[in-house]
C-alpha atoms as a PDB file:
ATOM      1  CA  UNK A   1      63.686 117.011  92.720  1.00  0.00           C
ATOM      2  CA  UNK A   2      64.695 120.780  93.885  1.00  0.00           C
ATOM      3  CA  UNK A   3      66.007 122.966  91.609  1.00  0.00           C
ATOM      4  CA  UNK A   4      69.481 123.475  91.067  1.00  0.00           C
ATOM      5  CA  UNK A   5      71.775 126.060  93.134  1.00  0.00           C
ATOM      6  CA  UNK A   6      69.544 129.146  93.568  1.00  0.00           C
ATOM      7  CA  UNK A   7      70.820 132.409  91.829  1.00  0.00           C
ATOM      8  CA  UNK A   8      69.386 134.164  94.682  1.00  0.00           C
ATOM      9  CA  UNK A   9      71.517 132.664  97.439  1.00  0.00           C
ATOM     10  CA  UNK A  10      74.567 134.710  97.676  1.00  0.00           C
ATOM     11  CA  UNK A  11      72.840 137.622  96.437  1.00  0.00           C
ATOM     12  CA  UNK A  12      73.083 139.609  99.862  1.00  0.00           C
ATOM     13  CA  UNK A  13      75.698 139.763 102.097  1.00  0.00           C
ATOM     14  CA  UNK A  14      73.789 138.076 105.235  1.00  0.00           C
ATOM     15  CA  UNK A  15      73.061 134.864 103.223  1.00  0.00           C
ATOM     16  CA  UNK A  16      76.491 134.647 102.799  1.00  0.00           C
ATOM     17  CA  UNK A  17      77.431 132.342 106.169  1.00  0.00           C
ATOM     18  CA  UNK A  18      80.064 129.597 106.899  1.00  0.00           C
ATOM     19  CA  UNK A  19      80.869 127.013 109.265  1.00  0.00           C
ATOM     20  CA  UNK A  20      84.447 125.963 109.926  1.00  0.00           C
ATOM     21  CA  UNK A  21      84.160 122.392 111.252  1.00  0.00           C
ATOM     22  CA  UNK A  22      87.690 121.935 110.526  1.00  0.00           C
ATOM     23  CA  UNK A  23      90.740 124.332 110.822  1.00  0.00           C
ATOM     24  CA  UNK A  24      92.081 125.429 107.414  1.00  0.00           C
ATOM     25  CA  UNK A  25      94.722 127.736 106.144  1.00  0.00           C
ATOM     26  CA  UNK A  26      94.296 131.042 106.907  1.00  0.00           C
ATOM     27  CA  UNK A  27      93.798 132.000 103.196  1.00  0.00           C
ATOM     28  CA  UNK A  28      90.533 130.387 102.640  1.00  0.00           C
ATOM     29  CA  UNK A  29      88.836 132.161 105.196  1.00  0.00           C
ATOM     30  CA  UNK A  30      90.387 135.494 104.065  1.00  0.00           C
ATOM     31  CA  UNK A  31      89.130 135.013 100.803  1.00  0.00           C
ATOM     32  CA  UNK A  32      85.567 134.102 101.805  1.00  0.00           C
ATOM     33  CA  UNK A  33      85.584 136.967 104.244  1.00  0.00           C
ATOM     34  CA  UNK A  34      86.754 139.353 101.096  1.00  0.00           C
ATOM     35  CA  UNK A  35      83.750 137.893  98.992  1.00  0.00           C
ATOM     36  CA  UNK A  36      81.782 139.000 101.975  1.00  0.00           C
ATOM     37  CA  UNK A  37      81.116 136.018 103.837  1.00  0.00           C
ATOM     38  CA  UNK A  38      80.876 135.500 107.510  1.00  0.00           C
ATOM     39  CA  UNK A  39      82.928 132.703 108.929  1.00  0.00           C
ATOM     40  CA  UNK A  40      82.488 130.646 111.751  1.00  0.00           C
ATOM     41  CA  UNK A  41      84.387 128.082 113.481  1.00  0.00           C
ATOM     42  CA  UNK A  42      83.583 125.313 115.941  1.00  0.00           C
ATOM     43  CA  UNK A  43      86.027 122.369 116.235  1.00  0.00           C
ATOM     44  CA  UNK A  44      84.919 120.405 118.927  1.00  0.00           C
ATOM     45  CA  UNK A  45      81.463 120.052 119.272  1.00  0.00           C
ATOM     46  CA  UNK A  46      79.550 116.846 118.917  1.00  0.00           C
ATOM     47  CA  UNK A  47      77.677 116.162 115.328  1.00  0.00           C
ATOM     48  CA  UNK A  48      74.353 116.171 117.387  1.00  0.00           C
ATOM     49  CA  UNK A  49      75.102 119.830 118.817  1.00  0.00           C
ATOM     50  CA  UNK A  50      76.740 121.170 115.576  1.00  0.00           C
ATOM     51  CA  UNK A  51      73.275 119.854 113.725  1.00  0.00           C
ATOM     52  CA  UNK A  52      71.089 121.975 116.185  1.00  0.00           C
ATOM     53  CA  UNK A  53      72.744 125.306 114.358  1.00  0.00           C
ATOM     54  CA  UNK A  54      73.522 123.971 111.087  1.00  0.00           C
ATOM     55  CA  UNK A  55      70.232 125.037 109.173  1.00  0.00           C
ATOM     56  CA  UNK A  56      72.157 128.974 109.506  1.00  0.00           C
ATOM     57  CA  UNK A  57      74.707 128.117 107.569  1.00  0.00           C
ATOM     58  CA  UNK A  58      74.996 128.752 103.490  1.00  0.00           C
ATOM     59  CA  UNK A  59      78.237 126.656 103.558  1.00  0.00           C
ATOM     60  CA  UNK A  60      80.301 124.332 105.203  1.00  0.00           C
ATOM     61  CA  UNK A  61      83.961 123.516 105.171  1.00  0.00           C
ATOM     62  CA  UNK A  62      85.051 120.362 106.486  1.00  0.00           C
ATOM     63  CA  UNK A  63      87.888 117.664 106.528  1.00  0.00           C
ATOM     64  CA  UNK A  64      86.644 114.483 107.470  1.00  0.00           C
ATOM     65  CA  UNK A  65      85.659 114.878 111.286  1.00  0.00           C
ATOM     66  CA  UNK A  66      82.524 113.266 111.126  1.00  0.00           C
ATOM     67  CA  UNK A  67      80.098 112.039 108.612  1.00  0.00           C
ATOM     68  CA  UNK A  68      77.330 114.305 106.704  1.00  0.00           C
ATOM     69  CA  UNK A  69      74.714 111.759 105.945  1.00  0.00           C
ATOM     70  CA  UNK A  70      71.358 112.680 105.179  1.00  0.00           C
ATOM     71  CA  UNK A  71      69.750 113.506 108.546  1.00  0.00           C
ATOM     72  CA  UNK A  72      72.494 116.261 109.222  1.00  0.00           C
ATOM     73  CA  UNK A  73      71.862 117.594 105.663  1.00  0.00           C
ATOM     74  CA  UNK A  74      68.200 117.513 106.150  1.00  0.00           C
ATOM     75  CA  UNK A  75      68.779 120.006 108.955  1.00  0.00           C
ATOM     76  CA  UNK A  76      70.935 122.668 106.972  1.00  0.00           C
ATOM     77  CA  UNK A  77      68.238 123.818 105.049  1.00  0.00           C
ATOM     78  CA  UNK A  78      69.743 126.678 103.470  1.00  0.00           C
ATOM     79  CA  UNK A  79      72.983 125.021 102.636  1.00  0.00           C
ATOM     80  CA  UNK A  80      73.985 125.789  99.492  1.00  0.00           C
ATOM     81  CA  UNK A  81      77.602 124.379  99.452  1.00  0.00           C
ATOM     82  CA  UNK A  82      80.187 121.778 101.386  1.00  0.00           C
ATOM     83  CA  UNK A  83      83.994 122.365 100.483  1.00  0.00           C
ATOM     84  CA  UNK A  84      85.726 119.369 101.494  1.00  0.00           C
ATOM     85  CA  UNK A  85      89.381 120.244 102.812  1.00  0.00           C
ATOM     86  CA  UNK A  86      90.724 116.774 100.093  1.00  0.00           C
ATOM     87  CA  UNK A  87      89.571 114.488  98.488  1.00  0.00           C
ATOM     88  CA  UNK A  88      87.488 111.451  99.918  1.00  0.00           C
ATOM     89  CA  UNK A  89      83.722 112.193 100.045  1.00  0.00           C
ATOM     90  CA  UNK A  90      83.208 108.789 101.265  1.00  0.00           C
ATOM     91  CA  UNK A  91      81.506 110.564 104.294  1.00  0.00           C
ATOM     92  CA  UNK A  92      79.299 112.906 102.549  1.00  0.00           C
ATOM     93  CA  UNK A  93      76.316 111.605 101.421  1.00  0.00           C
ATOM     94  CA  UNK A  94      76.916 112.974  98.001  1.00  0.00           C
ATOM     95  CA  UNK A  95      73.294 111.551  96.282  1.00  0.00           C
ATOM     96  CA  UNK A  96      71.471 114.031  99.079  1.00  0.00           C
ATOM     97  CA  UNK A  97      73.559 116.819  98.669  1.00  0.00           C
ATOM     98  CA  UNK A  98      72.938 116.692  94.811  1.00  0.00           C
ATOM     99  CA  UNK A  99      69.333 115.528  95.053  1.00  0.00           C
ATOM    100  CA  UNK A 100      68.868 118.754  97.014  1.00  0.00           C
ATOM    101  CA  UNK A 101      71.277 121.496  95.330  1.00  0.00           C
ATOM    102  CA  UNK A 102      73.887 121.126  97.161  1.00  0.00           C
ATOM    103  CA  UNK A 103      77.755 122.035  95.394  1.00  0.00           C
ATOM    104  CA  UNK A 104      80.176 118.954  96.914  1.00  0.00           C
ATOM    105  CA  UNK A 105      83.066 121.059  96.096  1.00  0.00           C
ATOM    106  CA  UNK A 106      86.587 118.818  97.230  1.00  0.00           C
ATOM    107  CA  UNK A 107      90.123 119.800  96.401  1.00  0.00           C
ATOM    108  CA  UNK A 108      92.424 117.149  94.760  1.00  0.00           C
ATOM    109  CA  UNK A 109      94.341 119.616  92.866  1.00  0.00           C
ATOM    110  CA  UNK A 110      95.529 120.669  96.315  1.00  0.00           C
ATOM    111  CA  UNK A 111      97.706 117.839  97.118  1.00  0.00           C
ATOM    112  CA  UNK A 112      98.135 115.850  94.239  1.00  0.00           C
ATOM    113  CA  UNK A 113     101.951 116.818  94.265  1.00  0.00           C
ATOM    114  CA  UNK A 114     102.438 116.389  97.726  1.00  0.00           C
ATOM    115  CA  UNK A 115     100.621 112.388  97.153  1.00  0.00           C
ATOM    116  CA  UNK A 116     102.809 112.110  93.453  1.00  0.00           C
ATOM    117  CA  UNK A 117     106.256 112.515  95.626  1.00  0.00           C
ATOM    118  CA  UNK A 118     105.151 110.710  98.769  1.00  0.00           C
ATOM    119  CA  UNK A 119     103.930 107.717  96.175  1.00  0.00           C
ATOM    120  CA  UNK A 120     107.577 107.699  94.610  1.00  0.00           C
ATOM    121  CA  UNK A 121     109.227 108.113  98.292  1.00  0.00           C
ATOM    122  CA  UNK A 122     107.391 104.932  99.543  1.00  0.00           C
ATOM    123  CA  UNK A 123     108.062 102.737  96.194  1.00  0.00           C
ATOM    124  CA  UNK A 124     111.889 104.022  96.762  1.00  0.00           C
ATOM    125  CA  UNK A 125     112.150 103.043 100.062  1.00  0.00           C
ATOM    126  CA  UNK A 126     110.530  99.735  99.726  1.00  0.00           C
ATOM    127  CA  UNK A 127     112.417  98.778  96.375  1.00  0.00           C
ATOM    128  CA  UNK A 128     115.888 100.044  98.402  1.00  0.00           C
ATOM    129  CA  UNK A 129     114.934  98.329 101.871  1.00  0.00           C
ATOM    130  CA  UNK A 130     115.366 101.709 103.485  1.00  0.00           C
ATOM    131  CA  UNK A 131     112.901 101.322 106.238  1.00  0.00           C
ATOM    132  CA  UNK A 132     114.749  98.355 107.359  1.00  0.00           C
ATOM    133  CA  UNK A 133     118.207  99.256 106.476  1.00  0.00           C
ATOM    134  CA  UNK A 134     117.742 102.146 108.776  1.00  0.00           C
ATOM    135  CA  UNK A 135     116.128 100.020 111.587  1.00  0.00           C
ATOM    136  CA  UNK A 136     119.378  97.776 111.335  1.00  0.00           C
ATOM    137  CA  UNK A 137     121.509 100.397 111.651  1.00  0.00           C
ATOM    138  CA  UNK A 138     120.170 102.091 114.597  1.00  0.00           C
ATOM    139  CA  UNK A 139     120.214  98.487 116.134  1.00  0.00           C
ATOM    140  CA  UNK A 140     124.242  98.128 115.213  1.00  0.00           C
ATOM    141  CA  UNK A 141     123.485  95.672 112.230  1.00  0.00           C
ATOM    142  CA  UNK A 142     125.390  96.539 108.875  1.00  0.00           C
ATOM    143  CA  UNK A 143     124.354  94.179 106.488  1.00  0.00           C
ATOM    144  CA  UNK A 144     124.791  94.919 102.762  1.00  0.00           C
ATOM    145  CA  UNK A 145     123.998  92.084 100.970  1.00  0.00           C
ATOM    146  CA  UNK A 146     120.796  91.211 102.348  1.00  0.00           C
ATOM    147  CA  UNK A 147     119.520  94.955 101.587  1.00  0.00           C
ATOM    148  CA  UNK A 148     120.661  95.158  98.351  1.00  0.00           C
ATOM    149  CA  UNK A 149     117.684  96.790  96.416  1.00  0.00           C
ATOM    150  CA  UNK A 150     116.112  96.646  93.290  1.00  0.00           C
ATOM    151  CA  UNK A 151     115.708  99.706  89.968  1.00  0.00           C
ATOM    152  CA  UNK A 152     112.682 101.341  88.855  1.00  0.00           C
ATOM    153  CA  UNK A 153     114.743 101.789  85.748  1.00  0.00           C
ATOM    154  CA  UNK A 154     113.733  98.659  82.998  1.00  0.00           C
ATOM    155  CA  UNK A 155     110.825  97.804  84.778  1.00  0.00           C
ATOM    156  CA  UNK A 156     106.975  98.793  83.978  1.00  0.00           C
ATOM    157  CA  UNK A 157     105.502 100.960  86.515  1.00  0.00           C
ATOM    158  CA  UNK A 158     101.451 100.099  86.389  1.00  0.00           C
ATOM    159  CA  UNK A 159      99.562 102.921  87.764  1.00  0.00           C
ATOM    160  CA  UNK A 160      95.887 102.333  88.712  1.00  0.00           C
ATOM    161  CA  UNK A 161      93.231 104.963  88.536  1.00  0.00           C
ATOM    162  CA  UNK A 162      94.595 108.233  86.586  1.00  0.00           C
ATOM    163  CA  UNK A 163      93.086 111.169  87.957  1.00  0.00           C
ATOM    164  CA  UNK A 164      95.200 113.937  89.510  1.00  0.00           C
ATOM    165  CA  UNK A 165      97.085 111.544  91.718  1.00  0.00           C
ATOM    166  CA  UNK A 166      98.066 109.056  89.051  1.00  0.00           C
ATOM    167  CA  UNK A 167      99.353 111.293  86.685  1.00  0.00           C
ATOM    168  CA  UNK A 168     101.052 113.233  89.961  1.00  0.00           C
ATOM    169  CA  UNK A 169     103.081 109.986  90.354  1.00  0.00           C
ATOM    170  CA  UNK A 170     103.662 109.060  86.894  1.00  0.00           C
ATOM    171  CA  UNK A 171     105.267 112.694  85.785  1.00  0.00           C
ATOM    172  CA  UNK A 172     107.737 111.996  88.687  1.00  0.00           C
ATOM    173  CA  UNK A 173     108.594 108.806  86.930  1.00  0.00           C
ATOM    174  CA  UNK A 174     109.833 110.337  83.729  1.00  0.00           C
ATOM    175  CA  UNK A 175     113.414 110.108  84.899  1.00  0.00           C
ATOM    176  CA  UNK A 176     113.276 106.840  86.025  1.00  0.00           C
ATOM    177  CA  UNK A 177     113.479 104.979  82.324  1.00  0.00           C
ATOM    178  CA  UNK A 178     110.836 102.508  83.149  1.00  0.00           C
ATOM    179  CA  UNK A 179     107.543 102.166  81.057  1.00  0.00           C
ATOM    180  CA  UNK A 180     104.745 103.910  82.374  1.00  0.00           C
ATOM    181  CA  UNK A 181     100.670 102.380  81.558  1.00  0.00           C
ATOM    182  CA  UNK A 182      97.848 103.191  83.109  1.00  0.00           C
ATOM    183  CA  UNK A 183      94.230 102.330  83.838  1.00  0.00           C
ATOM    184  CA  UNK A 184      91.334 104.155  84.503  1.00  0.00           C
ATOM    185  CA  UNK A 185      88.032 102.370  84.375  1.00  0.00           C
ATOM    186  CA  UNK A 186      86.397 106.320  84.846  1.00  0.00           C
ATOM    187  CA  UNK A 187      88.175 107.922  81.923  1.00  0.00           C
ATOM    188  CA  UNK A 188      88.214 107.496  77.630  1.00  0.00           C
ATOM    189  CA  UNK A 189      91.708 109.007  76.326  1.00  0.00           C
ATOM    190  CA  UNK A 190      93.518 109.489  79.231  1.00  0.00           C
ATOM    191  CA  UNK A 191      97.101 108.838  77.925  1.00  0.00           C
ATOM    192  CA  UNK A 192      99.394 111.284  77.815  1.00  0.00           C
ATOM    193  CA  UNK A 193     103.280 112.022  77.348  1.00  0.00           C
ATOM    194  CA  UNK A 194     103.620 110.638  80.931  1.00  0.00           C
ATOM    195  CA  UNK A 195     101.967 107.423  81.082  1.00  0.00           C
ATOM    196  CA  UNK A 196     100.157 105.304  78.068  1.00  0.00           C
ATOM    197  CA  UNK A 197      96.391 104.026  78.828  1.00  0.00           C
ATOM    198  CA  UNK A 198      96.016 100.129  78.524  1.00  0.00           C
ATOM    199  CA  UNK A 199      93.850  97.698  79.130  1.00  0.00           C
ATOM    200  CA  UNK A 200      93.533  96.263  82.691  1.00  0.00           C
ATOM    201  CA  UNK A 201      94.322  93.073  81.058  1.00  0.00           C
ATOM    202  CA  UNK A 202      97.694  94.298  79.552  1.00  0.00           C
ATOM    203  CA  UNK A 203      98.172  96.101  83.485  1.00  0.00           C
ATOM    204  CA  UNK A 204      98.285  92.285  84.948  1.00  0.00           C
ATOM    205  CA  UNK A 205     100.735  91.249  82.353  1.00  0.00           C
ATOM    206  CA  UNK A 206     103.257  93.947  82.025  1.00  0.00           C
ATOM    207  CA  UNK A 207     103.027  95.219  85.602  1.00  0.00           C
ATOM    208  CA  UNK A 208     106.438  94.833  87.954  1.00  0.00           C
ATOM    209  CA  UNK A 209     105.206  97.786  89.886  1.00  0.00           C
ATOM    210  CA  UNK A 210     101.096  98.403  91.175  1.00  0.00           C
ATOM    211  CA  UNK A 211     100.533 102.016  92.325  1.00  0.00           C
ATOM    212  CA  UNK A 212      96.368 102.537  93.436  1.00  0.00           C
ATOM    213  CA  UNK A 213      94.841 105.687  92.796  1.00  0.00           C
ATOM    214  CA  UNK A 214      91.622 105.089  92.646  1.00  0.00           C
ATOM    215  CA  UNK A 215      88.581 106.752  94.516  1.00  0.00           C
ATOM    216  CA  UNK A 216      86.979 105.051  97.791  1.00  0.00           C
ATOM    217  CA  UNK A 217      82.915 104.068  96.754  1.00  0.00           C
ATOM    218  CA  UNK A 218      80.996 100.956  97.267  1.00  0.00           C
ATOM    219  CA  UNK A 219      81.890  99.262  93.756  1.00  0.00           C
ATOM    220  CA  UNK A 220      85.223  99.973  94.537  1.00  0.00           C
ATOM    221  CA  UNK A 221      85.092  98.190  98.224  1.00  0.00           C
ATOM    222  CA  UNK A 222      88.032  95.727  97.997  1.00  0.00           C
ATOM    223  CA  UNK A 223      88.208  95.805  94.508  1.00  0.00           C
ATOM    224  CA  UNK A 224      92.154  95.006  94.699  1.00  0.00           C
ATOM    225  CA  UNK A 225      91.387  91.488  96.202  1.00  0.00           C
ATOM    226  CA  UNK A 226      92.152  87.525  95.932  1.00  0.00           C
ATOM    227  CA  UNK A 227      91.300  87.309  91.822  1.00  0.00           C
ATOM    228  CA  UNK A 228      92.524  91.136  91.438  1.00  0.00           C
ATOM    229  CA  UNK A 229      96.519  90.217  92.764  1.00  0.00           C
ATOM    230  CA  UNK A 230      96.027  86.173  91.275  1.00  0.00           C
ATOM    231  CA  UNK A 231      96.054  87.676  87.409  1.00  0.00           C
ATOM    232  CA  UNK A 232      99.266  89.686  87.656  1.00  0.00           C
ATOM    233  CA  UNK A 233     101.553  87.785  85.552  1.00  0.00           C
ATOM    234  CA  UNK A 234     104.735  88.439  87.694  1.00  0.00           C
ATOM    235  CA  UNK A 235     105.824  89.275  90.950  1.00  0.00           C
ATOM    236  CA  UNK A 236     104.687  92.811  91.715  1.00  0.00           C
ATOM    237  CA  UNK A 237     105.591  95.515  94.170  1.00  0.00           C
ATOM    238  CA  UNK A 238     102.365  97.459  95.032  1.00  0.00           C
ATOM    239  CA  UNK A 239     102.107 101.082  96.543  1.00  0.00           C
ATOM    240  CA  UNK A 240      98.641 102.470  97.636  1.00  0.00           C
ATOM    241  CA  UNK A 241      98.429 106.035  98.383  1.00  0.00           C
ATOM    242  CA  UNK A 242      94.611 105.492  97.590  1.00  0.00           C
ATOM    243  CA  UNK A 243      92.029 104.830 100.477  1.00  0.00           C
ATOM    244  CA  UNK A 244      92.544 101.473 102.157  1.00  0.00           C
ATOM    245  CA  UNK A 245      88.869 100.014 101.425  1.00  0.00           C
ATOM    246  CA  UNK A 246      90.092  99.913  98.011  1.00  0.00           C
ATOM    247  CA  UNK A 247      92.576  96.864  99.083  1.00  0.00           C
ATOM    248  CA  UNK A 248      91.530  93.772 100.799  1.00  0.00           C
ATOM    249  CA  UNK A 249      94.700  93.601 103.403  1.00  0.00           C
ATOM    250  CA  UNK A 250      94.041  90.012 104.030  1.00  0.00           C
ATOM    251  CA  UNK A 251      94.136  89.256 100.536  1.00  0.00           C
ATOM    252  CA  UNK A 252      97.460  91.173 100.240  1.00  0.00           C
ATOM    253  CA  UNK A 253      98.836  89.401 102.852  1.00  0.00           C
ATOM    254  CA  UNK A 254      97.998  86.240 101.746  1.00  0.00           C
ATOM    255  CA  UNK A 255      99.900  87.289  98.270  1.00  0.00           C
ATOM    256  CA  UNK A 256     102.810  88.503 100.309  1.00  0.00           C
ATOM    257  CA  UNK A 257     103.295  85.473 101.860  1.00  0.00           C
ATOM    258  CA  UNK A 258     103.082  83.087  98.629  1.00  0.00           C
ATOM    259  CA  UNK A 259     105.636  85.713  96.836  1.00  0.00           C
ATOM    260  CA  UNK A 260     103.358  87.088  94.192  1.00  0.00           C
ATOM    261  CA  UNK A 261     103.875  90.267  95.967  1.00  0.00           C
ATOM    262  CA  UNK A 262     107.654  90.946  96.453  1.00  0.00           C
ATOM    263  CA  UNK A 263     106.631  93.728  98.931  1.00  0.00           C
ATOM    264  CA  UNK A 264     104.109  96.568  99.768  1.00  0.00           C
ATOM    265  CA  UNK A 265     104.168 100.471 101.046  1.00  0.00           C
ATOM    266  CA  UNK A 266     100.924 101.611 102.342  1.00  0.00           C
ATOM    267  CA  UNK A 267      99.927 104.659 103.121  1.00  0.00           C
ATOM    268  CA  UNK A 268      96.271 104.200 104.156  1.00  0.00           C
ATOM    269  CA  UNK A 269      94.773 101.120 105.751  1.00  0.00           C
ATOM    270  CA  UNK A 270      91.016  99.746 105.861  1.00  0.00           C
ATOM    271  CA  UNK A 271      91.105  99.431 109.355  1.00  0.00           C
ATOM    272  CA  UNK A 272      91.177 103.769 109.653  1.00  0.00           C
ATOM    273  CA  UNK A 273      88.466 105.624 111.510  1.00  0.00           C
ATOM    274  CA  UNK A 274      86.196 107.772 109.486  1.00  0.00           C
ATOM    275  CA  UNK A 275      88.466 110.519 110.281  1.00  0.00           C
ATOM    276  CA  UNK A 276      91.556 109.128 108.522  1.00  0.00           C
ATOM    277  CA  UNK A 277      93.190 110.882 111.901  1.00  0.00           C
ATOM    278  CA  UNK A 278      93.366 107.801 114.357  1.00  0.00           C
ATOM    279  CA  UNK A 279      94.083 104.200 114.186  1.00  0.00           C
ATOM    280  CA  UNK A 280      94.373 101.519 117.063  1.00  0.00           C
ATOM    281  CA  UNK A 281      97.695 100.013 116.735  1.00  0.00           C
ATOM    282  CA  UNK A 282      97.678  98.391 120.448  1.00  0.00           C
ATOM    283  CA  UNK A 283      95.516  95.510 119.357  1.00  0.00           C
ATOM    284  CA  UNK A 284      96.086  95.506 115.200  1.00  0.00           C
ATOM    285  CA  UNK A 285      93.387  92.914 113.447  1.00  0.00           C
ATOM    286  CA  UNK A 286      95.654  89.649 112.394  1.00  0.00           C
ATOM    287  CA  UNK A 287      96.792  91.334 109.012  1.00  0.00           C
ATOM    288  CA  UNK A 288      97.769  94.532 110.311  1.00  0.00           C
ATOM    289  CA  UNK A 289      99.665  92.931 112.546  1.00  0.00           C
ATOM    290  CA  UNK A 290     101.209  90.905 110.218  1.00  0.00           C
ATOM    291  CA  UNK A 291     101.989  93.999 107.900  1.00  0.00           C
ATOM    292  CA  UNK A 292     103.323  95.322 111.123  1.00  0.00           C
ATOM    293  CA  UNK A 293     106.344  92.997 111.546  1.00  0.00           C
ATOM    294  CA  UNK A 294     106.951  91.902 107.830  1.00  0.00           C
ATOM    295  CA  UNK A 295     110.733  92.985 106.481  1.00  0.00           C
ATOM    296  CA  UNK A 296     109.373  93.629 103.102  1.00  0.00           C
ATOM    297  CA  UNK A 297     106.439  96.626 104.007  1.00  0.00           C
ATOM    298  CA  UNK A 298     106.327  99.991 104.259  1.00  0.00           C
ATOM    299  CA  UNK A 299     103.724 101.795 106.257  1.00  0.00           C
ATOM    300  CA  UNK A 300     103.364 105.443 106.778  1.00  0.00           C
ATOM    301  CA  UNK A 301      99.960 106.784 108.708  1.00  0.00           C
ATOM    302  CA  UNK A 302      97.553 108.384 106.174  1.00  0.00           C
ATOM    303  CA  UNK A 303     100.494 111.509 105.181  1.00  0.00           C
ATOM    304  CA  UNK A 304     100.975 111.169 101.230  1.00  0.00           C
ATOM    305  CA  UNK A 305      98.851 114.649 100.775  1.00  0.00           C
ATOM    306  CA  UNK A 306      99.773 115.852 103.855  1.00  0.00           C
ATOM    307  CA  UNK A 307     102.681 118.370 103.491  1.00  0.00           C
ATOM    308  CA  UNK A 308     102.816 121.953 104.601  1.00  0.00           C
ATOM    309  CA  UNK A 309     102.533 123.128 100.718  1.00  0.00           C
ATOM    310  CA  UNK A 310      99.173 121.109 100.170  1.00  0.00           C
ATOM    311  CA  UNK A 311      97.418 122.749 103.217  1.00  0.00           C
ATOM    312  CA  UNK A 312      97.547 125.722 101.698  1.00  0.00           C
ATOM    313  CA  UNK A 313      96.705 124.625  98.119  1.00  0.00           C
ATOM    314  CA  UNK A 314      93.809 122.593  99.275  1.00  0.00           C
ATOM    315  CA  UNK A 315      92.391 126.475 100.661  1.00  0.00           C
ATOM    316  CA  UNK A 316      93.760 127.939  97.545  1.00  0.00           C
ATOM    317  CA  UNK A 317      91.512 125.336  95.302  1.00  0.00           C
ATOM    318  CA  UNK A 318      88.522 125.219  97.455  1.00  0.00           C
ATOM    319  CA  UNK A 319      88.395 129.546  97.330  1.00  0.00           C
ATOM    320  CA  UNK A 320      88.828 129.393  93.862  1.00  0.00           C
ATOM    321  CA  UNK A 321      86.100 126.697  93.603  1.00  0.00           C
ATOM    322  CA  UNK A 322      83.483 129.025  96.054  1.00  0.00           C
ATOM    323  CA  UNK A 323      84.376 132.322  94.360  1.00  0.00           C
ATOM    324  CA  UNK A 324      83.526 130.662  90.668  1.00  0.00           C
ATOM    325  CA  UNK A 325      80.296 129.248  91.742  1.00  0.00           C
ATOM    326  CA  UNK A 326      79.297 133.076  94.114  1.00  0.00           C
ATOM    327  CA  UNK A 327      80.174 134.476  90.512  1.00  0.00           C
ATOM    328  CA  UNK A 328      77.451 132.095  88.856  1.00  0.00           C
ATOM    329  CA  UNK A 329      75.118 132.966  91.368  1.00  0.00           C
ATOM    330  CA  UNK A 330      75.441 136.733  90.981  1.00  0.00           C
END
């Protein structure tokens, strides 16, 4: 196996070279330019071209416009680092990149607000039939009594996966007077003043409320599924702000229709290109379309990080990330 990051890679200014492959905020590239980097952009070329030039390049930045698998890699042979604009490294074939020195550097800390208040503004509107209220409205229906909602306050708010996303949502919670557990099948003493860890066995049989924060992988491929939603004690809303592999949609649907989910706000869906960026909705597979028409969902296209504040804290993170590993190097 190579050796880890060299200590002579950044060591003179012309090794220090990096390709833009998606646009960022304007402060990331400042702040590599300042640590003497050169930056360049391209946007729209194909994988296949963008591979022909990539050996150059001591660093890449990159949302999640196409996937670096191990042939691309291959080719960048004096990569040193790939800053990932997020979160999901579901497209980076992370086992290469490590196998070969290569920093995976991503930036949840970026928008882990942005996905904390956008996780509370979807359970709100789908425990408050807001999305339909408002569609009623603007159609000349006023009906009260068949939109009257239901409290966060009394109830316990299950939170699964508590990384910086789950304890984003459950600090917004803390004025809400519900109790707050968590589960994190990744962590050992993860409770805090904001949320107590329990067992996913206590999660089933407490839980009114299911918010998913957990990480995209293989062995986490549907792992909300048929069994997964069957051992929840009671009724449960559910929330994902997550990835949508984690959640089997026809499984959810399923559980939607027999009750034992009282309703569902989804951010993400399986059915998402690589890119997160586009989705199909003129011929929806059968469970989308479902979701699509159901009075008790919420659906909202792949925006819980997404604000105008996050943008510039996912640069923010990923500089600060580049600049501490340059500084190891020197």
């Amino acid at each position: 196996m190579p050796p880890p990051v060299s200590t002579q890679v950044f060591r003179h200014m012309s090794d220090r070279k990096v390709l833009f492959l998606n646009a960022a905020h304007p402060v990331l590239e400042a702040r590599l330019q300042a640590l003497g980097f050169q930056c360049d952009h391209d946007y729209e070329s194909p994988k296949e071209v963008v591979a022909q030039r990539i050996g150059e390049y001591t660093g890449i930045v990159i949302r999640s416009r196409f996937s670096l698998d191990a042939a691309f890699l291959a080719k960048a042979e004096r990569l040193q680092f790939i800053a990932r604009e997020g979160v999901g490294i579901e497209h980076i074939d992370t086992a290469w990149a490590e196998a070969h020195g290569i920093r995976v550097l991503t930036s949840p800390e970026g928008s882990r607000d942005a996905v904390g208040e956008h996780a509370l503004g979807l359970l709100l509107a789908l425990m408050n039939n807001l999305a339909r209220a408002d569609r009623q409205v603007r159609q000349g229906q006023w009906i009260r009594e068949g939109n009257r909602g239901v409290e966060i306050k009394g109830k316990t708010v299950g939170i699964l996966g508590y990384g910086n996303m789950g304890r984003a949502f459950a600090q917004r919670l803390l004025g809400f007077e519900c109790d707050v557990i968590a589960y994190d099948k990744y962590k050992v003493l993860y409770g805090d003043y904001f949320a107590r860890a329990v067992s996913l066995e206590e999660l089933f049989a407490r839980a009114d409320i299911l918010s998913i924060h957990i990480p995209y992988s293989r062995d986490n491929h549907h792992f909300i599924d048929d069994a997964f939603l069957s051992r929840f004690r009671k009724p449960i809303f559910l929330v994902n702000t997550a990835r949508g592999g984690v959640l089997d949609t026809a499984a959810l649907v399923r559980h939607l229709q027999a009750g034992a989910v009282r309703g569902a706000a989804l951010d993400v869906l399986e059915y998402e290109e690589l890119s997160f960026e586009k989705l199909d909705l003129s011929r929806p597979p059968e469970p989308l379309a479902w979701l699509m028409q159901a009075d008790n969902v919420v659906l909202s296209p792949h925006i819980a990080g997404w604000s105008f504040e996050s943008k510039e804290g996912h640069a923010r993170v990923l500089a600060e990330k580049i600049e501490a590993l340059v500084r190891t190097a020197d």
